[in-house]
Protein backbone atom coordinates (compact mmCIF):
# COMPACT_ATOMS: atom_id res chain seq x y z
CA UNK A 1 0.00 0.00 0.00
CA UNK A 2 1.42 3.51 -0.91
CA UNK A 3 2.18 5.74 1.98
CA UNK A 4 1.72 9.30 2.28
CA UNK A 5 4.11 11.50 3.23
CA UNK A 6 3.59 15.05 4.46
CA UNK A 7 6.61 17.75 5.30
CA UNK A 8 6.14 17.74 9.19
CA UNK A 9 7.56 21.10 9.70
CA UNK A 10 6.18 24.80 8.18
CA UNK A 11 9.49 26.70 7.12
CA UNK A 12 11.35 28.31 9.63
CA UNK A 13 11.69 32.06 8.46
CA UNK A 14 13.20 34.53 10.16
CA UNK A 15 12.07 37.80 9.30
CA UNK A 16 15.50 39.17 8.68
CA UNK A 17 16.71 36.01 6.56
CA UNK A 18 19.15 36.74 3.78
CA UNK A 19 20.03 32.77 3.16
CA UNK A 20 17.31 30.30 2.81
CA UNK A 21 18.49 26.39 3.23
CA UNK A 22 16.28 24.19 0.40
CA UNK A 23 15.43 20.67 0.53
CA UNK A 24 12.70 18.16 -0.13
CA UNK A 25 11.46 15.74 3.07
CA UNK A 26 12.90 14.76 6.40
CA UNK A 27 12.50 11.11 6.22
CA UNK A 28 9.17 9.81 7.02
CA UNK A 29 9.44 8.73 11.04
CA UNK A 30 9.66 12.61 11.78
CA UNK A 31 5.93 12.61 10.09
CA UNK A 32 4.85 9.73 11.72
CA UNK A 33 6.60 11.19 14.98
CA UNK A 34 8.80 7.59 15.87
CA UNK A 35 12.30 9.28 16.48
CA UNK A 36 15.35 7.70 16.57
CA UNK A 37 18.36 8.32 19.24
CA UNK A 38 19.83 11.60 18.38
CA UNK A 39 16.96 12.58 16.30
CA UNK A 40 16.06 16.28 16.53
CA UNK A 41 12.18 17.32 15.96
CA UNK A 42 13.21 20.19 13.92
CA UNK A 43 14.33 20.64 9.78
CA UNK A 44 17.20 18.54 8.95
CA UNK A 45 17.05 16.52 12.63
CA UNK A 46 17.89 13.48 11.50
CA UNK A 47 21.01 12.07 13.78
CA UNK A 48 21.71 10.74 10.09
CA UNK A 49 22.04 13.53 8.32
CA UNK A 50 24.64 16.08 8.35
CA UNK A 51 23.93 19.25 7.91
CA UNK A 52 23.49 20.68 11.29
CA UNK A 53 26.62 18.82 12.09
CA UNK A 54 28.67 20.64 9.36
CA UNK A 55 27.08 23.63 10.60
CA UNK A 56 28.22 22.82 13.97
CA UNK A 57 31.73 22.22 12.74
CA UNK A 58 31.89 25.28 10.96
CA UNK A 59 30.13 27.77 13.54
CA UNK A 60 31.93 25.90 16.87
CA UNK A 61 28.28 25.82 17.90
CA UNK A 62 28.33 22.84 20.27
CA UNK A 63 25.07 21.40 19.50
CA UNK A 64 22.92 19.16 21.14
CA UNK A 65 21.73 16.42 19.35
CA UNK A 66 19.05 14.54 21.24
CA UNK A 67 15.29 14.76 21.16
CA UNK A 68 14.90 17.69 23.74
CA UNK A 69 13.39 21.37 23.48
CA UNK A 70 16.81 22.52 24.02
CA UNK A 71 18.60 20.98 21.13
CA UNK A 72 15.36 22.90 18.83
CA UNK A 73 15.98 26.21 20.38
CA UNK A 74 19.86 25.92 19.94
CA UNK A 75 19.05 25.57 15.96
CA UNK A 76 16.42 28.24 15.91
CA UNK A 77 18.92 30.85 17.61
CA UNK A 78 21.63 29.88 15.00
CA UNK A 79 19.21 30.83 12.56
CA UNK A 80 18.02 34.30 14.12
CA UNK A 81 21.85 35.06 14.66
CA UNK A 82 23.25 34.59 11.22
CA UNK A 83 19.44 35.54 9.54
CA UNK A 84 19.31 31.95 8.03
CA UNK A 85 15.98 30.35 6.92
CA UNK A 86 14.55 26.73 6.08
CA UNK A 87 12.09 26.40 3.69
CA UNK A 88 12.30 22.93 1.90
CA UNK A 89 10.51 22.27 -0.90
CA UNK A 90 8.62 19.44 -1.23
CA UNK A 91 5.12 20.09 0.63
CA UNK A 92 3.99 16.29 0.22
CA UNK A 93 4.53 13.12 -1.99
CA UNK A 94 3.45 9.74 -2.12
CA UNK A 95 6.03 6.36 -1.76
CA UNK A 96 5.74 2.77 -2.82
CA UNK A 97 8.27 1.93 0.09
CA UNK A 98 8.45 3.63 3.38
CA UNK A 99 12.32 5.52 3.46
CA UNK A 100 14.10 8.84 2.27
CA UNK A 101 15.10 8.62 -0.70
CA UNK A 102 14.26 11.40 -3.26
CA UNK A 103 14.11 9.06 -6.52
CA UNK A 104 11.13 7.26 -4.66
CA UNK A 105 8.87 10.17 -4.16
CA UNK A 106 5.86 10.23 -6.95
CA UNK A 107 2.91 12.51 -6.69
CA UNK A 108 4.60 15.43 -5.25
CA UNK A 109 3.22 18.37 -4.08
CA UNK A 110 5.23 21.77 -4.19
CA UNK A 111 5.55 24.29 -1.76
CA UNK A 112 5.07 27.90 -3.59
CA UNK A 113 8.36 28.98 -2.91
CA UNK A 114 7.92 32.34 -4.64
CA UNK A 115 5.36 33.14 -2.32
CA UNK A 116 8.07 32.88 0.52
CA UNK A 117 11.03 35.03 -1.14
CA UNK A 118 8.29 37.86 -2.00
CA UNK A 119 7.17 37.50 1.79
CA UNK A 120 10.64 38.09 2.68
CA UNK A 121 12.64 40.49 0.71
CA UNK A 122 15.42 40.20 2.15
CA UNK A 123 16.28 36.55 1.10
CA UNK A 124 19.29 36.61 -1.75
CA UNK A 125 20.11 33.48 -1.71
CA UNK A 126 19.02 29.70 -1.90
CA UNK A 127 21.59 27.08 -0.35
CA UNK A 128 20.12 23.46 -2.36
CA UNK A 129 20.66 20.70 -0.18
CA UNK A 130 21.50 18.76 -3.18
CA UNK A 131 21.61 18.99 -7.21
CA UNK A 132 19.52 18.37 -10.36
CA UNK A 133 19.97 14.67 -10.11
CA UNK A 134 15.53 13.49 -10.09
CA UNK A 135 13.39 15.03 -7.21
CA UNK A 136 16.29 16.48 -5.91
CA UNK A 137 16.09 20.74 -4.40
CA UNK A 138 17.95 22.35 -8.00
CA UNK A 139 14.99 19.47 -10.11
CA UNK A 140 12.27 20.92 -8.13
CA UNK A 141 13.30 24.08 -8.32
CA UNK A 142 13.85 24.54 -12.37
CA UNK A 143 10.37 22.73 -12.15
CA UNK A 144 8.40 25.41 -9.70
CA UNK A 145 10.38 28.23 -11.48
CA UNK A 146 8.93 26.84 -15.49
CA UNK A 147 5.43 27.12 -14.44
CA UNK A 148 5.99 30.53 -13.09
CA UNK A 149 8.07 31.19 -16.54
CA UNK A 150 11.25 32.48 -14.47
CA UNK A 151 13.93 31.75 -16.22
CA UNK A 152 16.79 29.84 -14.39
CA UNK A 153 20.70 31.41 -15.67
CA UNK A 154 23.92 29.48 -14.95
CA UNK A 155 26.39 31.18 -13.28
CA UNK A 156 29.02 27.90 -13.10
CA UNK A 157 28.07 24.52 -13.72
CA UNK A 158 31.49 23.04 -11.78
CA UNK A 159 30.21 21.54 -8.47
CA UNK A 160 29.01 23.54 -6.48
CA UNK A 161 26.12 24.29 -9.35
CA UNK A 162 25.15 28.30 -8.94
CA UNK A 163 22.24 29.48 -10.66
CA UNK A 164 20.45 32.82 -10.61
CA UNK A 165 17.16 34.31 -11.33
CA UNK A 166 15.17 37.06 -11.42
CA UNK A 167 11.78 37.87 -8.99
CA UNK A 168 11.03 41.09 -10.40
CA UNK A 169 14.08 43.45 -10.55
CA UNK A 170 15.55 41.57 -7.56
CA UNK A 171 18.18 38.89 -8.06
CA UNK A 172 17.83 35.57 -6.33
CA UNK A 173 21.10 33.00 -6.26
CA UNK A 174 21.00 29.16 -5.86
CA UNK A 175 23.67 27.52 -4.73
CA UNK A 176 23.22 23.31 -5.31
CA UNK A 177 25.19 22.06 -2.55
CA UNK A 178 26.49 18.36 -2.36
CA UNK A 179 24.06 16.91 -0.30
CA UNK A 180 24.71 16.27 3.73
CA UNK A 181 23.61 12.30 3.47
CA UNK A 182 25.53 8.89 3.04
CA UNK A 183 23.79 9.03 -0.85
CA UNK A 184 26.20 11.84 -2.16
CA UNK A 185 29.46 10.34 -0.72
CA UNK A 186 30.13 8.54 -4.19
CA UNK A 187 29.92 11.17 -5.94
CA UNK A 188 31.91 13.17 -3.83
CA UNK A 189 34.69 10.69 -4.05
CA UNK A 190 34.63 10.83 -7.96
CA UNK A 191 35.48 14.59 -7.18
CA UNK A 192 38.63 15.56 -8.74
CA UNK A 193 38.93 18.36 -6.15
CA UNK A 194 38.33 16.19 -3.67
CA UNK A 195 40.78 13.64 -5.26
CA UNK A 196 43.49 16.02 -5.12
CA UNK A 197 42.99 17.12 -1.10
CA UNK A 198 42.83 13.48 -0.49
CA UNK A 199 45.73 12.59 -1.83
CA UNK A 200 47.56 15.72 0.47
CA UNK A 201 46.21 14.10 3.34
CA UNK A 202 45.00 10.74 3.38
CA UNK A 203 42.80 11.45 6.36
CA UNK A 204 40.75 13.86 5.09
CA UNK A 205 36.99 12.45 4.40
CA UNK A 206 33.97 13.61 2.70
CA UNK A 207 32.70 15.68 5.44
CA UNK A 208 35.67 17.40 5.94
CA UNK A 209 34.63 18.24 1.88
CA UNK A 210 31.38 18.93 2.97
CA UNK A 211 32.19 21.73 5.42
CA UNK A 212 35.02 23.48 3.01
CA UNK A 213 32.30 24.08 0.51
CA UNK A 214 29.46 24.81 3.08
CA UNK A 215 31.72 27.27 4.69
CA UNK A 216 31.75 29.11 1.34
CA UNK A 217 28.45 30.33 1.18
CA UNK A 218 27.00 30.09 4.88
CA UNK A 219 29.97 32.61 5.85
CA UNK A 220 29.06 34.94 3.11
């Protein structure tokens, strides 16, 4: 039997947000509410997933990561301190077989995301939690952006992908970052960037890659 699978979380907007992070679902026990150990109920909680502990590496933030109130409002003061916003993409979508992955969503339902950067004009920039592979942040996006005819303009196709486009006269950047899970570690070790820093120091690892090219743009 197919199972439905709704985005448990409303984006996280700060009203001053310059950067907003992009990506499609948490996996589906944060919508059915069975956490794991570690497992934060917030955007990108996952004790799996990486991204808030790149972000820790890179900020020194000293994060919790456990299911507790305090380990939310440590993420949501991040935020509201470096005027960073969440607002992931995918609003709902319907799977054969119950996990993460974006290839097995069908049916999906957008969020309007151009409603959200005209409710807050201060956002310049979306961070992609991933690329244009199928139902991944940069796919969903060209999609949303076609029905609203808004054209899409490369900027540099060399990972990481950067985009730009236009929402009136303002200019909005996307940035396709390699995604923080287990999927993208192939591909980053086909990376002839990352080749070349391995091979200086055979103990560096893909999310030591990860945080060099997160670093990049959340510090901007």
């Amino acid at each position: 039997m197919d199972f439905i699978h709704k985005h448990p979380y409303q984006p996280y907007i700060p009203k001053n947000t310059k950067k907003l992070i992009v990506g499609t679902l948490p996996p589906p026990r944060f919508y059915n509410g069975i956490l794991k150990d570690g497992d934060v109920d917030f955007c990108y909680g996952s004790i799996d997933g990486q991204l808030w502990k790149i972000l820790d590496k890179i900020f020194n933030l000293n994060l919790k990561f456990e299911n507790t109130e305090l380990a939310i409002q440590q993420r949501k003061t991040f935020l509201e301190n470096n005027n960073i916003g969440i607002c992931d993409i995918v609003e709902s979508c319907v799977r054969e077989k119950i996990d993460a992955s974006d290839i097995g969503m069908k049916q999906i339902q957008l969020r309007d995301l151009i409603f959200y950067l005209q409710k807050f004009p201060k956002i310049e920039t979306l961070l992609l939690t991933g690329g244009n592979s199928k139902n991944g942040p940069e796919f969903h996006l060209r999609k949303l952006l076609k029905t609203k005819k808004i054209e899409l303009i490369p900027i540099n196709l060399k990972t990481p992908r950067i985009h730009q486009f236009y929402l009136k006269k303002r200019i909005i950047k996307s940035v396709s970052l390699t995604a923080p899970s287990g999927a993208a570690n192939r591909a980053i070790g086909s990376n002839p960037a990352y080749k070349i820093l391995k091979k200086k120091n055979p103990n560096f690892n893909t999310f030591d890659f990860r945080v060099l090219q997160y670093k990049k743009f959340f510090f901007k």
